[in-house]
C-alpha atoms as a PDB file:
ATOM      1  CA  UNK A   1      58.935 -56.471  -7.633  1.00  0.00           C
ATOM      2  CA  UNK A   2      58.846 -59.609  -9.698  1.00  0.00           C
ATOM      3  CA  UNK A   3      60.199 -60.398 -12.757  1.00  0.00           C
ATOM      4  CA  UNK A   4      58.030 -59.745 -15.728  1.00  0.00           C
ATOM      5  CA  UNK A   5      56.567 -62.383 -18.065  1.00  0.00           C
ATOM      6  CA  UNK A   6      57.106 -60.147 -21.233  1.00  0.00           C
ATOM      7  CA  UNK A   7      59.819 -60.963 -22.934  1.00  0.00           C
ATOM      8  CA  UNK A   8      62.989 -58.707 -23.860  1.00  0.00           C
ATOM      9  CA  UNK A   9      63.513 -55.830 -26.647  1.00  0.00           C
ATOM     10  CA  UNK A  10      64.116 -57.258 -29.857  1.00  0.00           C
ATOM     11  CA  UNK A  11      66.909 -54.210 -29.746  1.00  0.00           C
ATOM     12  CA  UNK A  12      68.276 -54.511 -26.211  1.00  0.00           C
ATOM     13  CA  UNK A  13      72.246 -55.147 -25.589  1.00  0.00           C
ATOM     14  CA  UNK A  14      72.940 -59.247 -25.228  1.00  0.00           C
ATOM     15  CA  UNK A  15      73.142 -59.267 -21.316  1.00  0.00           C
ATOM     16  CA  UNK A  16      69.345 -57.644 -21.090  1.00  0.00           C
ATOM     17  CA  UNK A  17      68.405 -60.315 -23.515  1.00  0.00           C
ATOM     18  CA  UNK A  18      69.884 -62.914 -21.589  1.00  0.00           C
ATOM     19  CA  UNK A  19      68.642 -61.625 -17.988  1.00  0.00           C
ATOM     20  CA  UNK A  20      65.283 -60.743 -19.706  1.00  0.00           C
ATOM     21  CA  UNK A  21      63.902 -64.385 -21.012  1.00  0.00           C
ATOM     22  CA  UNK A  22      65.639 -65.824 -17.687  1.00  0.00           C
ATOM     23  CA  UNK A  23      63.604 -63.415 -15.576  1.00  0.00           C
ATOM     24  CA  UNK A  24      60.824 -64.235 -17.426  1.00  0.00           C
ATOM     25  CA  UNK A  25      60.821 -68.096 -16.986  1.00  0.00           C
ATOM     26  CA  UNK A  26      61.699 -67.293 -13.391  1.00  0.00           C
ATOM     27  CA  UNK A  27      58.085 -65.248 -13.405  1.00  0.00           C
ATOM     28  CA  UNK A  28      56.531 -68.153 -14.994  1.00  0.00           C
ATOM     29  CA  UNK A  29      57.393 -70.368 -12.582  1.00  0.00           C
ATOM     30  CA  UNK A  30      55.787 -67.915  -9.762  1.00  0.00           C
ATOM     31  CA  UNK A  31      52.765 -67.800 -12.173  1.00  0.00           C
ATOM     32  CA  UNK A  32      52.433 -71.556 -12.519  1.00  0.00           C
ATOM     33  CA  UNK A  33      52.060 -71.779  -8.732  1.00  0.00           C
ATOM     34  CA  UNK A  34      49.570 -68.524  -7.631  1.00  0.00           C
ATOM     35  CA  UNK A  35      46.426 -70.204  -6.073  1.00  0.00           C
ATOM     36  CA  UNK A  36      47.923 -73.644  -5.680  1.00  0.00           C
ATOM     37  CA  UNK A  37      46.439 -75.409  -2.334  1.00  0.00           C
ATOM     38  CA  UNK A  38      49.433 -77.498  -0.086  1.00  0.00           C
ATOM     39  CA  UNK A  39      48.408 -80.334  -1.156  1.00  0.00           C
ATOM     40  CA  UNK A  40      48.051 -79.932  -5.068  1.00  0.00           C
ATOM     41  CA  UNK A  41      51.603 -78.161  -4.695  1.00  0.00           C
ATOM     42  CA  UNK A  42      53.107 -81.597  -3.146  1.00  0.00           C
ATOM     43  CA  UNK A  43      51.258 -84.049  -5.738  1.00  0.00           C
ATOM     44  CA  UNK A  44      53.306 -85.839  -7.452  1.00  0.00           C
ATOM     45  CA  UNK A  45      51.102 -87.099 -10.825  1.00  0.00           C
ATOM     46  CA  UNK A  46      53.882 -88.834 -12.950  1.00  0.00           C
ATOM     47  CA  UNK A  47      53.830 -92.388 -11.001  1.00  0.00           C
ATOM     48  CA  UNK A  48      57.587 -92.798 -12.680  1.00  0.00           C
ATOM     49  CA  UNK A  49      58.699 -89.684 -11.367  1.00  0.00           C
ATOM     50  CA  UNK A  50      57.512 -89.343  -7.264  1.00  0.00           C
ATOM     51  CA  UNK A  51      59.624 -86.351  -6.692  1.00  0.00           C
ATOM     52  CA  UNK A  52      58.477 -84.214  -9.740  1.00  0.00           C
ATOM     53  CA  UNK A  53      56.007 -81.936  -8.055  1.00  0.00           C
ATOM     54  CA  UNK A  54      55.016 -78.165  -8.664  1.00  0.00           C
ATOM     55  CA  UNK A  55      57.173 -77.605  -4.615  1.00  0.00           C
ATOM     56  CA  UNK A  56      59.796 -79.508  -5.775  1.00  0.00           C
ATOM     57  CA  UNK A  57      60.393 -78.134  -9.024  1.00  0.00           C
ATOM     58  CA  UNK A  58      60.973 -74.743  -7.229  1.00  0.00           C
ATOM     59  CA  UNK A  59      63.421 -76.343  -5.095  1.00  0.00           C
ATOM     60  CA  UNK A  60      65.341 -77.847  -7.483  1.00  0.00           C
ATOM     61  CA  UNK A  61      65.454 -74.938  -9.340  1.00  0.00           C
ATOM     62  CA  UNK A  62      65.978 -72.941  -6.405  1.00  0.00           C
ATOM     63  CA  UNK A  63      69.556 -75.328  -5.803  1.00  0.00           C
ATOM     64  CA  UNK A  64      70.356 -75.007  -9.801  1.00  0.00           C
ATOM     65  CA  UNK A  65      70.749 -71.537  -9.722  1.00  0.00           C
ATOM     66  CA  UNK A  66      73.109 -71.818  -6.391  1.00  0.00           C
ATOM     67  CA  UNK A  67      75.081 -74.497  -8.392  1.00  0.00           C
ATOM     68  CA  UNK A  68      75.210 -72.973 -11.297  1.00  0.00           C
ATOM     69  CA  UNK A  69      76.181 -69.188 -10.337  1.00  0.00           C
ATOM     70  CA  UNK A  70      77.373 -69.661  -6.794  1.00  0.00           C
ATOM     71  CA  UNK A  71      79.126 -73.253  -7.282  1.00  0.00           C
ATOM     72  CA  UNK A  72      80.398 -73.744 -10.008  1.00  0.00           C
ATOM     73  CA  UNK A  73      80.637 -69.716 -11.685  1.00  0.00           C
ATOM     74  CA  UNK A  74      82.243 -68.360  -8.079  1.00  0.00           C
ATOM     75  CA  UNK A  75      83.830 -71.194  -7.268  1.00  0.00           C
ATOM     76  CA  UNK A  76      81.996 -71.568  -3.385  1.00  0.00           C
ATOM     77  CA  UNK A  77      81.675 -74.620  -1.485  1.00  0.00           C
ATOM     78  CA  UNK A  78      79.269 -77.480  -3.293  1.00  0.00           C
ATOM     79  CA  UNK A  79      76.796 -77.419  -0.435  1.00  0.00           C
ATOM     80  CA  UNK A  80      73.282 -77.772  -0.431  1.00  0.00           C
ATOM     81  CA  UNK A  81      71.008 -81.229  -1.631  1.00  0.00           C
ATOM     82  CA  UNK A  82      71.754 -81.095  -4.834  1.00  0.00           C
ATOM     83  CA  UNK A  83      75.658 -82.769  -3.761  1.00  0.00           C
ATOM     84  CA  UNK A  84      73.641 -85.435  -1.457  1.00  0.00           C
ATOM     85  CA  UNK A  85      75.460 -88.615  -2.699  1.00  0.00           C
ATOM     86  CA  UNK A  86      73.392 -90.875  -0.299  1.00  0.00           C
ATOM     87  CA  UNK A  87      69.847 -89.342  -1.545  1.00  0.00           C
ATOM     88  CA  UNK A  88      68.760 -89.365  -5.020  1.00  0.00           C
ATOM     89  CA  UNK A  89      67.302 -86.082  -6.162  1.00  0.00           C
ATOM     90  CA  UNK A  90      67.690 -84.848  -2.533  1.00  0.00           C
ATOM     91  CA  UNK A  91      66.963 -81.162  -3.679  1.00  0.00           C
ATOM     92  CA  UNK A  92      63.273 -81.843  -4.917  1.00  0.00           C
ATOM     93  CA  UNK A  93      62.691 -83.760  -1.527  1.00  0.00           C
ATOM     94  CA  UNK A  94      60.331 -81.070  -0.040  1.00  0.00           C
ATOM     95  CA  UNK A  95      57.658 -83.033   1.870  1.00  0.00           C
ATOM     96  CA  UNK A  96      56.142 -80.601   4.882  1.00  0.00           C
ATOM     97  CA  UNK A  97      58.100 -77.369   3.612  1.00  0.00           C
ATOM     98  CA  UNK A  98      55.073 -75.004   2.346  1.00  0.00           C
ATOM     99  CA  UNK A  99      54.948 -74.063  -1.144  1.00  0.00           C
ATOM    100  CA  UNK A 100      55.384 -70.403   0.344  1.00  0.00           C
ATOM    101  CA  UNK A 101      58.618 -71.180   1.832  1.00  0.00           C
ATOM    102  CA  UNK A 102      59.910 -72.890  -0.796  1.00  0.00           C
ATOM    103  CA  UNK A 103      58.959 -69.714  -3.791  1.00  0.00           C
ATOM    104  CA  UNK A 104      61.048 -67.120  -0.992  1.00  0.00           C
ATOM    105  CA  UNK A 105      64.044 -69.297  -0.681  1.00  0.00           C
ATOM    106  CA  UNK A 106      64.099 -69.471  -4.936  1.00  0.00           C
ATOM    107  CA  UNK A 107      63.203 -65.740  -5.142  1.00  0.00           C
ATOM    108  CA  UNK A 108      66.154 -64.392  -2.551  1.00  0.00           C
ATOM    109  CA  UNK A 109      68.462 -67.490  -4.688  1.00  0.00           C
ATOM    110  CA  UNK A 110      67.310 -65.549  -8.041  1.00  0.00           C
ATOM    111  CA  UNK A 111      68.235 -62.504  -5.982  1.00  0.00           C
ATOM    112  CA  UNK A 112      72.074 -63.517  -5.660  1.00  0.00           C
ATOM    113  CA  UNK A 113      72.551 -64.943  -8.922  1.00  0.00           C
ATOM    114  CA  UNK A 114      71.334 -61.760 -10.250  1.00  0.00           C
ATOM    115  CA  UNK A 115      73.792 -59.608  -7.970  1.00  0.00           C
ATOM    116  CA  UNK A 116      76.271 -61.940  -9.486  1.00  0.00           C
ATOM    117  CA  UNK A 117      75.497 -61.999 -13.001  1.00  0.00           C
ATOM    118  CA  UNK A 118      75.588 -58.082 -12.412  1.00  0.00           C
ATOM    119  CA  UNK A 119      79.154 -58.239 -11.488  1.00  0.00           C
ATOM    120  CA  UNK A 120      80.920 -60.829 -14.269  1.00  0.00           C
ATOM    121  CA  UNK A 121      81.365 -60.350 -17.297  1.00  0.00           C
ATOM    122  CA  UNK A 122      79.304 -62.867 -20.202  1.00  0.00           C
ATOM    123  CA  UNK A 123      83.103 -63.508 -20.781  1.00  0.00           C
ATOM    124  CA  UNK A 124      83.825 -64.979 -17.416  1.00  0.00           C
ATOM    125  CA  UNK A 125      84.168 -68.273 -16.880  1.00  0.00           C
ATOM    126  CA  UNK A 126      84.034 -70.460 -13.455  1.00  0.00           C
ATOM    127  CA  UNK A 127      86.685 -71.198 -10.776  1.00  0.00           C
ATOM    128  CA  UNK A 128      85.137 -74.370  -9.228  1.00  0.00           C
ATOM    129  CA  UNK A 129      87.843 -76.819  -9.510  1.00  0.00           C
ATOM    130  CA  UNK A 130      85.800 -80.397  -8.592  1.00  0.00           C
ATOM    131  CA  UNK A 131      83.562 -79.503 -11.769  1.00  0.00           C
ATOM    132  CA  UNK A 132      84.820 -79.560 -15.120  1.00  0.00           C
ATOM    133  CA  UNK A 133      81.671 -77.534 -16.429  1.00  0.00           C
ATOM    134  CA  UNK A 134      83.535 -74.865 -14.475  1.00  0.00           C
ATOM    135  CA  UNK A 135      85.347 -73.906 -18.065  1.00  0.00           C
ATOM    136  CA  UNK A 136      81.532 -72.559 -19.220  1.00  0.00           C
ATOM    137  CA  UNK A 137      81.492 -69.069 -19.381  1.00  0.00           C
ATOM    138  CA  UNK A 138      79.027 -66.985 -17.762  1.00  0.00           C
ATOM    139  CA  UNK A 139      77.018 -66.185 -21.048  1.00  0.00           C
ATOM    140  CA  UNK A 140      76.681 -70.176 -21.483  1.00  0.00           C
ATOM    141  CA  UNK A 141      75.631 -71.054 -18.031  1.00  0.00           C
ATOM    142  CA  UNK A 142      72.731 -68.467 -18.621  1.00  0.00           C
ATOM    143  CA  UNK A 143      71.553 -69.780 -21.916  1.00  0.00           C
ATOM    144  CA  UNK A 144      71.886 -72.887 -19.946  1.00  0.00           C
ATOM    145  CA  UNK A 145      69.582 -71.550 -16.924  1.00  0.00           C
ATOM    146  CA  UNK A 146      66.974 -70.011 -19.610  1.00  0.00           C
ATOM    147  CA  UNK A 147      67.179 -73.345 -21.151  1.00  0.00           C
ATOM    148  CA  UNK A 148      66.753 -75.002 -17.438  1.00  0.00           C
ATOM    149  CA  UNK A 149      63.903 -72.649 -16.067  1.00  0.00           C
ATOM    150  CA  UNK A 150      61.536 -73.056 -19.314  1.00  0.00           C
ATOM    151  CA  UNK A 151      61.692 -76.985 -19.766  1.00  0.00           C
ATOM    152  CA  UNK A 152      60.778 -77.086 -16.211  1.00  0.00           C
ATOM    153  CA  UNK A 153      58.307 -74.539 -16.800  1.00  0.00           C
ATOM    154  CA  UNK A 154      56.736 -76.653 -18.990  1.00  0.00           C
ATOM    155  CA  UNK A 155      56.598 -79.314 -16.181  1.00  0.00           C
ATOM    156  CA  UNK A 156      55.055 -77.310 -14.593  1.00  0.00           C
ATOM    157  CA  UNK A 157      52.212 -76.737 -17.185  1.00  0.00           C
ATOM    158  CA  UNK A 158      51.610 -80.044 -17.542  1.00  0.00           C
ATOM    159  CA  UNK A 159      51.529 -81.179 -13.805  1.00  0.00           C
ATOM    160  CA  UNK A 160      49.540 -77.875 -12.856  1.00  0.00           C
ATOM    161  CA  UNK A 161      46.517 -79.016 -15.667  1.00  0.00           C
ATOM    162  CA  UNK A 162      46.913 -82.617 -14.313  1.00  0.00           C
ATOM    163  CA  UNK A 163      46.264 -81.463 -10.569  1.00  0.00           C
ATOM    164  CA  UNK A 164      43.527 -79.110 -11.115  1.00  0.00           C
ATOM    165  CA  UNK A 165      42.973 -78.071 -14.624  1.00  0.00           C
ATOM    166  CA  UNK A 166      44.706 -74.542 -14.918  1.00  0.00           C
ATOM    167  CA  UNK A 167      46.104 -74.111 -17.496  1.00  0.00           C
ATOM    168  CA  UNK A 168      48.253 -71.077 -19.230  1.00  0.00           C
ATOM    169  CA  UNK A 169      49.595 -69.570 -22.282  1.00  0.00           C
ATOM    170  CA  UNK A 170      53.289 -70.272 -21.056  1.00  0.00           C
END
């Protein structure tokens, strides 16, 4: 089932909060791309920024959450694009990968970090040892993923009105 674009209890606990307005940029992300055709999912509109299209904003968000809960909160191996020294912005290079593909790899990457956030405490802090943002506690990385998720969101808005005039509330 996905995530839900309401947004969380005003009286909920602090890790439902937290979970609840990330889930809920992570649904507005899914929402900014229903009905999107191939190719208006790999324009790129922004002639200063080639890369920044509605498929590769899901990939690179799809590779933030692995860094940020998998890398750098567990402390696994740095692998994936996003650590492509030779390739600038490597993760959000998605040419030929459909917009389908690319929404189930970032849904089943939501799926761990959530497995993971389920099992740390907000108190926890990570064990990566190349990255010195691994002294951020778990609590900060998700205000930071939140924080992440809804300014690309926004993006999103933006490039989604500019390639076929949808637009949306969020």
């Amino acid at each position: 089932m996905p995530p839900s674009r309401n947004r969380p209890p005003f009286d909920a606990d602090e890790r439902t909060q937290l979970l609840g307005w990330l889930d809920m940029q992570r649904a507005i992300i899914r929402w900014k791309c229903e009905g999107l055709s191939e190719t208006d999912a790999h324009r790129a509109v922004l002639p200063s920024s080639p890369l920044m299209s509605m498929a590769g904003l899901v990939s690179h968000l799809r590779w933030a959450e692995n860094l940020w809960f998998e890398v750098v909160l567990l402390g696994r191996p740095a692998v994936g694009p996003q650590f492509d020294a030779e390739v600038e912005d490597a993760d959000m290079r998605v040419d030929g990968i459909p917009l389908s593909q690319l929404l189930a790899e970032y849904d089943r990457q939501c799926a761990v970090s959530d497995e993971i956030i389920a099992a740390h405490s907000l108190d926890d802090v990570g064990k990566h040892p190349d990255f010195p943002v691994s002294a951020a506690s778990l609590r900060w990385i998700m205000f930071h993923m939140i924080e992440e998720t809804a300014r690309h969101a926004g993006h999103m808005d933006a490039i989604r009105e500019l390639v076929d005039g949808e637009k949306g509330y969020y």
